[in-house]
N, C-alpha and C. Protein backbone atom coordinates (compact mmCIF):
# COMPACT_ATOMS: atom_id res chain seq x y z
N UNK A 1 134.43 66.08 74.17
CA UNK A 1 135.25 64.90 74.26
C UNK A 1 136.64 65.23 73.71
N UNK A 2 137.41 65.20 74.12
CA UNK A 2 138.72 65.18 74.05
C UNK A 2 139.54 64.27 72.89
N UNK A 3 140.12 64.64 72.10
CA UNK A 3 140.99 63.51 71.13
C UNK A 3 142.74 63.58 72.07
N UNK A 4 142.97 62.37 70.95
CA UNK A 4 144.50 61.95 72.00
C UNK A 4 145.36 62.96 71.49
N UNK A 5 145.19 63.82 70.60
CA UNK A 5 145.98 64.82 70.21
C UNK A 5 146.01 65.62 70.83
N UNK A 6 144.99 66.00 71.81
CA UNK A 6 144.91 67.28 72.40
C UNK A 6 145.19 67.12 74.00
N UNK A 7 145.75 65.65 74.06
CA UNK A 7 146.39 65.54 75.38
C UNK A 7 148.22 65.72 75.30
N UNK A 8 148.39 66.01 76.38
CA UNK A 8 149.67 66.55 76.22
C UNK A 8 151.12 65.40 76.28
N UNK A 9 152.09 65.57 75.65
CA UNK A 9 152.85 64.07 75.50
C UNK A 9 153.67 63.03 77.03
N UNK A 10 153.19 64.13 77.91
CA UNK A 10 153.94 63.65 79.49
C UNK A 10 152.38 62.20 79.40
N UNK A 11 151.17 63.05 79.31
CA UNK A 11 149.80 61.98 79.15
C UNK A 11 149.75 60.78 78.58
N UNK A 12 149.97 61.12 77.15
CA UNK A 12 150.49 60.62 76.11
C UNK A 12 151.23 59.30 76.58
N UNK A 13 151.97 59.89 76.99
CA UNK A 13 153.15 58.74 77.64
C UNK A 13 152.65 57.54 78.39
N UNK A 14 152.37 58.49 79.57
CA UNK A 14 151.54 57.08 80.22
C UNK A 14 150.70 56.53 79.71
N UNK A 15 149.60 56.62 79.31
CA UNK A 15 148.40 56.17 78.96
C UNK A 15 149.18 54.97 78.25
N UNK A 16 149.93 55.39 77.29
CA UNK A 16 150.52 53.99 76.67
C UNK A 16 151.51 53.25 77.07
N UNK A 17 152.05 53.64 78.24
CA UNK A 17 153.05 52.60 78.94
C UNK A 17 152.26 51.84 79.78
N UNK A 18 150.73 52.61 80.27
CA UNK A 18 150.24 51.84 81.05
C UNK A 18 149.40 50.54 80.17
N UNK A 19 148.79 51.51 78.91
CA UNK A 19 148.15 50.13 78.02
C UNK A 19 148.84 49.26 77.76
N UNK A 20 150.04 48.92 77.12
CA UNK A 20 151.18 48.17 77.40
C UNK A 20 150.77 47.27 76.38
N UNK A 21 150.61 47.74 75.09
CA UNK A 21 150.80 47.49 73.86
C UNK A 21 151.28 48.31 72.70
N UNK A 22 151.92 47.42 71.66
CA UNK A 22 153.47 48.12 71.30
C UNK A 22 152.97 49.40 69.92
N UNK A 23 151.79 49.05 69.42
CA UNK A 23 151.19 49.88 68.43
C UNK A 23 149.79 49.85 68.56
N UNK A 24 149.38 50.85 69.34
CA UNK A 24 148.16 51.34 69.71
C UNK A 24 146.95 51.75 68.32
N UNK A 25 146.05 51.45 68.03
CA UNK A 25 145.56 51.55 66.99
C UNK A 25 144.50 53.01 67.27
N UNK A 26 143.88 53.48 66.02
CA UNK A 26 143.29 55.20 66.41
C UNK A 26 142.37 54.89 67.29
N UNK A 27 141.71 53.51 67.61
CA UNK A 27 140.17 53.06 68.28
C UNK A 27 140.76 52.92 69.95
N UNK A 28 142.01 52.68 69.83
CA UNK A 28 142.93 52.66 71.28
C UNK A 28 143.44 53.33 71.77
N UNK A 29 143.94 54.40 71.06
CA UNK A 29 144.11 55.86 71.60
C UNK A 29 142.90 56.63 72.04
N UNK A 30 141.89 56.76 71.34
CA UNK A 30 140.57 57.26 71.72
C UNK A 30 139.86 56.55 72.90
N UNK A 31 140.13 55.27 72.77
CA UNK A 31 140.08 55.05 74.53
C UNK A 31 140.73 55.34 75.67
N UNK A 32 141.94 55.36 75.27
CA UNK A 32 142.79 55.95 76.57
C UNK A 32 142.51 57.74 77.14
N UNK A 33 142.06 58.17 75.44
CA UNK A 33 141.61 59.59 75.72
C UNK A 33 140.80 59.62 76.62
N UNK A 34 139.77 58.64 76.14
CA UNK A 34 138.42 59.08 76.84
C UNK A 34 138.34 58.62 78.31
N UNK A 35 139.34 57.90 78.71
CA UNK A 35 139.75 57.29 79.94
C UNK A 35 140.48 58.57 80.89
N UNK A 36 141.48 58.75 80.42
CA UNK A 36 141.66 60.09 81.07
C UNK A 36 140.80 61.20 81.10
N UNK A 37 139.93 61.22 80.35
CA UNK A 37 138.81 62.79 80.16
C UNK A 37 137.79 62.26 81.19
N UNK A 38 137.72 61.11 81.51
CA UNK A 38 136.46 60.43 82.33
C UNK A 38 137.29 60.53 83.88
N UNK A 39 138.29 61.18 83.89
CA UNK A 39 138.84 60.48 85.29
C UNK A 39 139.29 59.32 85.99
N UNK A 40 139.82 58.58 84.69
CA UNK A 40 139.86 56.96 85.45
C UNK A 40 141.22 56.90 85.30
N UNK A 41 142.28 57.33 85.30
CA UNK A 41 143.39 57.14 85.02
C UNK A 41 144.46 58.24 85.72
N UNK A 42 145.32 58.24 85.85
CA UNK A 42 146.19 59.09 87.00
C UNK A 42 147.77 58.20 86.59
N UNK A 43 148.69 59.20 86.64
CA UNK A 43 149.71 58.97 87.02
C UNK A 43 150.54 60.16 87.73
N UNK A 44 151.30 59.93 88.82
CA UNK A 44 152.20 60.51 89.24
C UNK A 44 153.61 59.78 89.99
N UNK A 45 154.40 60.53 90.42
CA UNK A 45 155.88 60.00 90.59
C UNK A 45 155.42 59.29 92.30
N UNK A 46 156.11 58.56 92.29
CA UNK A 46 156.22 57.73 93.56
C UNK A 46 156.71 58.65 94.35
N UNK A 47 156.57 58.51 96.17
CA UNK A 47 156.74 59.75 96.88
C UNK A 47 157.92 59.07 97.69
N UNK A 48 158.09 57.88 97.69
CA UNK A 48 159.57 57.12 97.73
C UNK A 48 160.25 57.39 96.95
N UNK A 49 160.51 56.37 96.13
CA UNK A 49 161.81 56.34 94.69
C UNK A 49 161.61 57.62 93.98
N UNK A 50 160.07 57.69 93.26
CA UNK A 50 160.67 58.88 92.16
C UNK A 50 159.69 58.17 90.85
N UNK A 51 159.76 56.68 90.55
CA UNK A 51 159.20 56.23 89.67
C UNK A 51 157.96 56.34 89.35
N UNK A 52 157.42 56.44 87.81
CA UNK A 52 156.12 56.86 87.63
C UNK A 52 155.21 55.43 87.92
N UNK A 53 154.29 56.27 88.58
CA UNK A 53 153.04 55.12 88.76
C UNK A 53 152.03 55.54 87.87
N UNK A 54 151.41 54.83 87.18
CA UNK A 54 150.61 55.07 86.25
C UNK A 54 149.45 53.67 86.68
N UNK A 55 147.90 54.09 87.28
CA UNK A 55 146.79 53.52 87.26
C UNK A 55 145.73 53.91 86.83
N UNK A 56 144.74 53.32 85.94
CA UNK A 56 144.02 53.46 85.56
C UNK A 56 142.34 52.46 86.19
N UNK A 57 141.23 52.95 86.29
CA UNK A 57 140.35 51.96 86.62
C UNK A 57 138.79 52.22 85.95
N UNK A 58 139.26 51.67 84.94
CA UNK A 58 137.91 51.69 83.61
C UNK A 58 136.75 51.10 83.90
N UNK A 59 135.66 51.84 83.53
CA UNK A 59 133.86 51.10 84.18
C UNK A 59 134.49 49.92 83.31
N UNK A 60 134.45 49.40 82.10
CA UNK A 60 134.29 48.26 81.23
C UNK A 60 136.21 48.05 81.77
N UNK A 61 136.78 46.82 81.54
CA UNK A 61 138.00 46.28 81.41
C UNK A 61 138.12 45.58 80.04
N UNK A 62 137.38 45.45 78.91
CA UNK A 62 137.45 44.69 78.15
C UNK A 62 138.11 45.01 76.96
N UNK A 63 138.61 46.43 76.99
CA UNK A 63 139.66 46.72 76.06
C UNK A 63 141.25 47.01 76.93
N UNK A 64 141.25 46.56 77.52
CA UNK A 64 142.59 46.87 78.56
C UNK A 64 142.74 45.74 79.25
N UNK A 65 142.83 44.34 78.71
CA UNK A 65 142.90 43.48 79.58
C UNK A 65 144.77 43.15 80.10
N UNK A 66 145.53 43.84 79.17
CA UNK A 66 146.78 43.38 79.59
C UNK A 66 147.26 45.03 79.82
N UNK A 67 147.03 45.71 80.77
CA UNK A 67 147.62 46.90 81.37
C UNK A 67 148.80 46.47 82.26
N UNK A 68 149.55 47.56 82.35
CA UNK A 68 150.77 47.20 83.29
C UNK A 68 150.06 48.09 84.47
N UNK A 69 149.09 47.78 85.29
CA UNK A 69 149.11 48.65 86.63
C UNK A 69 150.03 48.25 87.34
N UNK A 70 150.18 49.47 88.20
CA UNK A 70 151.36 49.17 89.21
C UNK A 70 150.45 48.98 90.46
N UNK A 71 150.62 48.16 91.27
CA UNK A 71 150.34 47.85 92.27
C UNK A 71 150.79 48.71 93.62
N UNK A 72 150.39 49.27 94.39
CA UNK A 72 150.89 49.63 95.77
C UNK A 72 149.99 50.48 96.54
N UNK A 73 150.24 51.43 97.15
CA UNK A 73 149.09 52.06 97.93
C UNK A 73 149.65 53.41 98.18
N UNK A 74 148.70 54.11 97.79
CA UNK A 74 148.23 54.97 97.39
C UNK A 74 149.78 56.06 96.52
N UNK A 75 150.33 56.94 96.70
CA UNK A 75 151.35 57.53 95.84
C UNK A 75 152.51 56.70 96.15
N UNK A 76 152.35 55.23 96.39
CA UNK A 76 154.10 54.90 96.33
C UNK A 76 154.00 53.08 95.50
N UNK A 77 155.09 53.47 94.76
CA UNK A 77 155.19 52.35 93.71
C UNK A 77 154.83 50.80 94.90
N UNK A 78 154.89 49.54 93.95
CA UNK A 78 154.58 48.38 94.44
C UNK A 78 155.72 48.10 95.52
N UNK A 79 157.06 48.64 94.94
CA UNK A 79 158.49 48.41 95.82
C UNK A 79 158.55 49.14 97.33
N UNK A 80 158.19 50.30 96.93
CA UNK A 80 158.23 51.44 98.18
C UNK A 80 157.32 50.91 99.29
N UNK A 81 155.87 50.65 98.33
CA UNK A 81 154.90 50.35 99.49
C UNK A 81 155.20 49.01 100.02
N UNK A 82 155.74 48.05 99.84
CA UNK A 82 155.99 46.58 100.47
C UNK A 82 156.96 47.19 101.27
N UNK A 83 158.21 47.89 101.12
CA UNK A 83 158.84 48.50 102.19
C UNK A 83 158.66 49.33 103.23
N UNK A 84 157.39 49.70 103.42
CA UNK A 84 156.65 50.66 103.81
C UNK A 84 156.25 49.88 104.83
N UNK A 85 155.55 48.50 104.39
CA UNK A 85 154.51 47.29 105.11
C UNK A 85 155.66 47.08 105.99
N UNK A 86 156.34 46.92 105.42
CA UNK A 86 157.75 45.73 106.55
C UNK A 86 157.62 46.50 107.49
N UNK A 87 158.25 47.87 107.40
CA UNK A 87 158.51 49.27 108.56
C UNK A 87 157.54 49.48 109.42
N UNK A 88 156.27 48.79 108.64
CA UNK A 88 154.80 49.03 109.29
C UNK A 88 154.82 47.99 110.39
N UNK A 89 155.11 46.94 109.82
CA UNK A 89 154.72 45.43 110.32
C UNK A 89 155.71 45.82 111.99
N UNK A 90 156.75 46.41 111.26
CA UNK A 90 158.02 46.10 112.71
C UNK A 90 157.79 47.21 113.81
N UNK A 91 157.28 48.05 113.29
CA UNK A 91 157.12 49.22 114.07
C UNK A 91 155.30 48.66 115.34
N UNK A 92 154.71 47.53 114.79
CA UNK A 92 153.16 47.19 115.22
C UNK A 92 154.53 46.18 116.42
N UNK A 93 155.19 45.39 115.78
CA UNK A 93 155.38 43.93 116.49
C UNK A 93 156.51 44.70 117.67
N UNK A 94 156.94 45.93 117.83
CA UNK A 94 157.83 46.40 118.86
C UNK A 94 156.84 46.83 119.95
């Protein structure tokens, strides 16, 4: 099992921008560890803009009830992918 120390600070990062609380306690870091060591969590840069997407999807939700997921589909932020839909939508209705 992995401690949050031994994840690296790019990880680090997200995990807590995505928990999206301002002082993470040692019982909350060790979840986010164990969240990433389990595979439930991912972030990478949007393949539009550039911006980090950071999602996570935990068996239990009951310590993560106020996460900032980003919404959109699949590598592109919530913004990119609604712009994506429109291009989609207009390109079906031509």
């Amino acid at each position: 099992m992995a401690t949050w120390e031994e994840l690296d600070s790019t990880t680090q990062e997200d995990l807590t921008e995505w928990l999206n609380i301002v002082n993470p306690d040692e019982e909350d870091l060790q979840r986010l560890a164990d969240l990433h060591e389990a595979g439930q969590f991912y972030a990478v840069d949007c393949g539009g803009c550039g911006d980090r997407i950071r999602r996570g999807h935990p068996d239990n939700w009951d310590h993560f009830q106020g996460v900032r997921d980003d919404e959109g589909g699949g590598e592109l932020c919530s913004d990119c992918y609604g712009e994506y839909r429109k291009l989609a939508a207009f390109v079906e209705d031509v």
